[in-house]
Protein backbone atom coordinates (compact mmCIF):
# COMPACT_ATOMS: atom_id res chain seq x y z
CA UNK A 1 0.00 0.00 0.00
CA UNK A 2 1.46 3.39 -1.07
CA UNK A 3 1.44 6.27 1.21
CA UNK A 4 -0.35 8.11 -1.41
CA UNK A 5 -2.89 5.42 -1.30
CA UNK A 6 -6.70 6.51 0.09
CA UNK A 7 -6.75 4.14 1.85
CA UNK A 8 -3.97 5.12 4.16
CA UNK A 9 -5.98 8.59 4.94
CA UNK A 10 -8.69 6.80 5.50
CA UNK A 11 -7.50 4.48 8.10
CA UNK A 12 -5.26 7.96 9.64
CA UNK A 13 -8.56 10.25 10.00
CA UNK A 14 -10.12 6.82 11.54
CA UNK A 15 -7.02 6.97 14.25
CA UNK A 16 -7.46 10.85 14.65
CA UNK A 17 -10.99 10.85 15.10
CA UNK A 18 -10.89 7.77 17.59
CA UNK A 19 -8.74 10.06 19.17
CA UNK A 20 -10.87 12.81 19.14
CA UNK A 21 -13.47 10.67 21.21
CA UNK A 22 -11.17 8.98 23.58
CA UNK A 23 -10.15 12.51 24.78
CA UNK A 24 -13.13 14.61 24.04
CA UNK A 25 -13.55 15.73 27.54
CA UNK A 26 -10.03 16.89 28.12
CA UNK A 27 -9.34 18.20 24.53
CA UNK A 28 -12.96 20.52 24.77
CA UNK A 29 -11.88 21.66 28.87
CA UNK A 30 -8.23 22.66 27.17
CA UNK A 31 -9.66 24.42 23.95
CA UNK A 32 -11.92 26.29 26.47
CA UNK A 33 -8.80 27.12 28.75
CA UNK A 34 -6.79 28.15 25.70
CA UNK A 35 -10.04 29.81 24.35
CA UNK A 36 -10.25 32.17 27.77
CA UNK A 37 -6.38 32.56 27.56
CA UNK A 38 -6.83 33.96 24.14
CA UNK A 39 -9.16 36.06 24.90
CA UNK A 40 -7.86 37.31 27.82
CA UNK A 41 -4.37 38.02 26.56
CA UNK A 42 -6.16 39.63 23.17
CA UNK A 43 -7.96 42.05 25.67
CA UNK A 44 -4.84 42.70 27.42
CA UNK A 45 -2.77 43.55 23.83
CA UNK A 46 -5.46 45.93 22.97
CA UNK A 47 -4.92 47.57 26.12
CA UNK A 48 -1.02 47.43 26.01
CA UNK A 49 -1.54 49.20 22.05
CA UNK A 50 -3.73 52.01 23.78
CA UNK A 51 -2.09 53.08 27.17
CA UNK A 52 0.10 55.84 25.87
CA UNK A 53 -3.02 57.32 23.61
CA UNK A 54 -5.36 56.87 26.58
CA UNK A 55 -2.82 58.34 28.55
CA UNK A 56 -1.47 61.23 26.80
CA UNK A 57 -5.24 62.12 25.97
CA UNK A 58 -6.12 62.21 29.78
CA UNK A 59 -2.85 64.51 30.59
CA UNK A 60 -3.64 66.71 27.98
CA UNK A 61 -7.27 67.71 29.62
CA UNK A 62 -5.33 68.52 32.79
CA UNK A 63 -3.41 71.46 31.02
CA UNK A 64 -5.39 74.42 31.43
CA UNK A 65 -3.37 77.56 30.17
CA UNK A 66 -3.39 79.80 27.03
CA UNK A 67 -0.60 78.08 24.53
CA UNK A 68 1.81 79.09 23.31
CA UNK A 69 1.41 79.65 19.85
CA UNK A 70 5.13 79.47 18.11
CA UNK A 71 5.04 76.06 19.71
CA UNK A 72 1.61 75.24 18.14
CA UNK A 73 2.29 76.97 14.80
CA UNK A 74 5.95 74.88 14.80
CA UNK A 75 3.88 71.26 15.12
CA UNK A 76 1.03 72.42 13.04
CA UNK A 77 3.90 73.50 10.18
CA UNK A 78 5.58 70.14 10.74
CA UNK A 79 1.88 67.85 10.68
CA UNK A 80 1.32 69.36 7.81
CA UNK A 81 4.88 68.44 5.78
CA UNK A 82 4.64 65.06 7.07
CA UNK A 83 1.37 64.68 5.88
CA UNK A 84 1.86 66.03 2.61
CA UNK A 85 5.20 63.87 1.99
CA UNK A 86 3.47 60.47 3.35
CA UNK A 87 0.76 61.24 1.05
CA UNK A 88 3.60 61.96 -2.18
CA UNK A 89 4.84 59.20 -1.52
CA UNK A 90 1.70 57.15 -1.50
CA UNK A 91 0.99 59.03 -5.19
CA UNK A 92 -2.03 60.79 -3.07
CA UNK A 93 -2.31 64.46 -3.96
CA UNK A 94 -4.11 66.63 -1.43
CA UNK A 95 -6.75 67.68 -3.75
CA UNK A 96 -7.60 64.15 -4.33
CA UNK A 97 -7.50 62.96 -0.15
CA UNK A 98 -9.46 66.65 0.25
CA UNK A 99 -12.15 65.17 -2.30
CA UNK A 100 -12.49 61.58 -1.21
CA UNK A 101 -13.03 62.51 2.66
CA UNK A 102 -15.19 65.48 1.79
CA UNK A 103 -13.19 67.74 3.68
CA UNK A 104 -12.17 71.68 2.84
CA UNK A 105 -8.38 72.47 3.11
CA UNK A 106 -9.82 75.13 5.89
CA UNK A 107 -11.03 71.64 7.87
CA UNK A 108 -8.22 69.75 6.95
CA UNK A 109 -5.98 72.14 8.94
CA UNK A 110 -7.89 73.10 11.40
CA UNK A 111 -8.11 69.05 12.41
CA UNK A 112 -4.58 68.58 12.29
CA UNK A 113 -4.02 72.06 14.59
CA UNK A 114 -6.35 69.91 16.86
CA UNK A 115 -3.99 67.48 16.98
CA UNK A 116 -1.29 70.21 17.63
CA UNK A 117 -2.92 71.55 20.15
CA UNK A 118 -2.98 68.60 22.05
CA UNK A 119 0.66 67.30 20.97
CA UNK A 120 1.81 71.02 22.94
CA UNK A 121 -0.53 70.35 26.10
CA UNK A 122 0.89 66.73 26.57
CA UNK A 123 4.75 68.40 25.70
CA UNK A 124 3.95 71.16 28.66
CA UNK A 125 2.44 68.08 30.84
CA UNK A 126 5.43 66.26 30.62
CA UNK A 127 8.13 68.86 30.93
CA UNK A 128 6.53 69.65 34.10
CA UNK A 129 6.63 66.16 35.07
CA UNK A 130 10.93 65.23 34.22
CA UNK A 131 10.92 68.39 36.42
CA UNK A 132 9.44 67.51 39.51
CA UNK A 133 10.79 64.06 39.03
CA UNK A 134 14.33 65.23 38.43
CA UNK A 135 14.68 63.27 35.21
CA UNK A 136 17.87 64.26 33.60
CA UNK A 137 19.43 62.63 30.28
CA UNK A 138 23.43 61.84 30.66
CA UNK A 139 25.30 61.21 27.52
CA UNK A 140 25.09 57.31 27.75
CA UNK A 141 21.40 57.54 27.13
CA UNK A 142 22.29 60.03 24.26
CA UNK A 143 24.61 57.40 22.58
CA UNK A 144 22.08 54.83 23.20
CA UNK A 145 19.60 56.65 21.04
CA UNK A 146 21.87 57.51 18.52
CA UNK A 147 22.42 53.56 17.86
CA UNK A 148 18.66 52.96 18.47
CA UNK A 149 18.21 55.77 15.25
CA UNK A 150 21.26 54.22 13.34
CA UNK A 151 20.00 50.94 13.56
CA UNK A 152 16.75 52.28 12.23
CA UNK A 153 17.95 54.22 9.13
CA UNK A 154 20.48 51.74 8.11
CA UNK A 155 23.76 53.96 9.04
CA UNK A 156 26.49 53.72 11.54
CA UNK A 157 25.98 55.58 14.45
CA UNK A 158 28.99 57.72 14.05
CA UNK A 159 27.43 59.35 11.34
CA UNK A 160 23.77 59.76 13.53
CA UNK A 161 25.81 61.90 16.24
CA UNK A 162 27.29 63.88 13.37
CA UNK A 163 24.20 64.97 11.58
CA UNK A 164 22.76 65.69 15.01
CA UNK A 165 25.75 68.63 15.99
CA UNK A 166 26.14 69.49 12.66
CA UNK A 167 22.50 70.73 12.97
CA UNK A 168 22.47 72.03 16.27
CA UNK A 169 20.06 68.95 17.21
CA UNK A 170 21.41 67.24 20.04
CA UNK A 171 19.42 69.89 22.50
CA UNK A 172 16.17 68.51 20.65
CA UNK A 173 16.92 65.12 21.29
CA UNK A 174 18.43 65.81 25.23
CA UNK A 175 14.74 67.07 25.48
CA UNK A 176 12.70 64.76 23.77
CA UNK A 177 14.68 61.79 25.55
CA UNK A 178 13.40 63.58 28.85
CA UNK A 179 10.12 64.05 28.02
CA UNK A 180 9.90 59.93 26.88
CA UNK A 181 11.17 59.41 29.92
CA UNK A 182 8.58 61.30 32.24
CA UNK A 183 6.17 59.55 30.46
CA UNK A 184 7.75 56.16 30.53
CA UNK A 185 7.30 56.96 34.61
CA UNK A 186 3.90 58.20 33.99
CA UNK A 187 2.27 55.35 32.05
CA UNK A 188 3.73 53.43 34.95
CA UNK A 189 2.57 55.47 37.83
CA UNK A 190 -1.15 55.87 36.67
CA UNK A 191 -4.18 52.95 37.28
CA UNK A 192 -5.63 51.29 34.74
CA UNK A 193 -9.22 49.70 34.44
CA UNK A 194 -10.82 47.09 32.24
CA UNK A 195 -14.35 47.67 30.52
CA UNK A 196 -16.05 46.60 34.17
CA UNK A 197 -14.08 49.12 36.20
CA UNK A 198 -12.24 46.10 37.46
CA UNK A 199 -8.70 46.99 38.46
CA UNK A 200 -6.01 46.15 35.80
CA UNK A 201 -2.58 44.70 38.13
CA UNK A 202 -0.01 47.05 36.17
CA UNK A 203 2.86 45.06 36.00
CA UNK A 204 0.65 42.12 34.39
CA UNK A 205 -0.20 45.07 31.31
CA UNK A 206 2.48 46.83 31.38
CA UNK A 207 4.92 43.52 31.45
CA UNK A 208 6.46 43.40 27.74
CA UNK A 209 7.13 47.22 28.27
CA UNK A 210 5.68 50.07 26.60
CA UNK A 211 7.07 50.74 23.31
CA UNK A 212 7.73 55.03 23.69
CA UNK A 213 9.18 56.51 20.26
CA UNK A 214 11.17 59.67 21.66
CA UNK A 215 9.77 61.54 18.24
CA UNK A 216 6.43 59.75 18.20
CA UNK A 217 3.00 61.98 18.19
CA UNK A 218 2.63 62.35 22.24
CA UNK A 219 3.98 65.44 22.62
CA UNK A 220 7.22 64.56 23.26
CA UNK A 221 8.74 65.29 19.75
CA UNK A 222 7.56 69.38 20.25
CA UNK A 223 10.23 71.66 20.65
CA UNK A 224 10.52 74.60 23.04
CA UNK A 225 12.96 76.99 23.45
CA UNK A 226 14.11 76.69 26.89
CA UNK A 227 15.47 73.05 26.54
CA UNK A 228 15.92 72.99 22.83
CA UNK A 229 18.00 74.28 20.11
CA UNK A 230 16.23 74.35 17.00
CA UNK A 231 12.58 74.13 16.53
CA UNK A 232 12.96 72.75 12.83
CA UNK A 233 13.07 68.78 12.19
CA UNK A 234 16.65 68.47 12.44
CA UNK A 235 17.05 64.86 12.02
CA UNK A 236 15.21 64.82 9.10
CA UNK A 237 18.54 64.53 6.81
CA UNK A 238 19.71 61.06 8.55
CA UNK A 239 17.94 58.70 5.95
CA UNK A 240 18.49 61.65 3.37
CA UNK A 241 22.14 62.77 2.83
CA UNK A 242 24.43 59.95 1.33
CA UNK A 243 26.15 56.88 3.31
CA UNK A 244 29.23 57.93 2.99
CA UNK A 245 30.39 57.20 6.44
């Protein structure tokens, strides 16, 4: 009898299925286990993806002051290049995204200054916060990022550190670093609930780590003048100027 043969599947799903019945009990108790697991730990990842939103969004309804508008004008000017590029480079013209959404250029900007808005609120938040907390950056931590953004772009780091002075940058990044910090602390510090009001244990969420991009959209990548040096996108020119180091 070949091993191609039917009749050697046959007499297999006979074995599985015989199988099947001689551990039905335990195989549909495990598959509900697993099920619950699944279901739980889904939950939980959901959770994990949302903290620093859900966070960030919470601090930012605790700053109540008139903004500063260079610092809301500076992230509105940079939303809206980084919008306009990601769409170029998706072959989306403005015009065309405008059209499909249904949305005037007035509401278009006015949504992401929304955003800006919010982006300067959580920045304030959390400058306040590395200050009370004493949160300083040393150079170590500095290094470490420049290898984290070399790694990243594809260059050595060497050549990361260099674009950074050359542009007057490393102030920016001193700042941002100690920002991502104070809310590193933060998302750790706060309590978290599931959909019940039940009490989430935070090292059981929180357990894989939080995943905080120093230039990610939390506020941490706005600039300010007393701890930075330039409010332009400094960095911009790593994955742009050529390898040559």
């Amino acid at each position: 009898m070949s091993r191609h043969d039917p009749r050697v599947f046959a007499v297999a799903d006979v074995q599985i299925v015989q199988g099947l019945r001689k551990n039905a009990l335990i195989d549909r108790d495990a598959w509900r286990s697993a099920l619950r697991e699944r279901m739980s730990e889904s939950r939980l990842n959901q959770a994990r993806n949302s903290v620093v939103d859900r966070v960030t969004d919470e601090l930012a309804k605790l700053v109540d002051i008139e903004l500063p508008q260079p610092m809301v004008e500076g992230d509105l000017q940079s939303r809206v290049r980084n919008t306009v590029e990601t769409f170029q480079r998706q072959g989306i013209a403005i015009a065309q995204f405008l059209q499909i959404t249904g949305q005037t250029e007035e509401q278009f900007i006015e949504q992401l200054r929304d955003q800006s808005r919010k982006a300067v609120r959580v920045d304030l938040a959390l400058r306040a916060i590395a200050k009370d907390r004493n949160i300083e950056v040393d150079d170590q931590a500095i290094a470490d990022e420049y290898e984290r953004i070399a790694q990243r772009a594809g260059v050595k780091p060497a050549r990361v550190k260099k674009l950074y002075e050359k542009n007057d940058a490393v102030g920016d990044l001193r700042a941002q670093l100690r920002k991502s910090a104070a809310l590193e602390w933060l998302v750790r510090e706060v309590t978290y609930v599931d959909e019940t009001g039940a009490t989430i244990a935070t090292d059981m969420l929180l357990r894989e780590g939080v995943n905080i991009d120093p230039a990610s959209d939390t506020g941490v990548g706005v600039g300010g003048d007393d701890e930075s040096n330039t409010g332009e996108d400094a960095t911009s020119t790593v994955a742009d100027e050529p390898k040559g180091d």
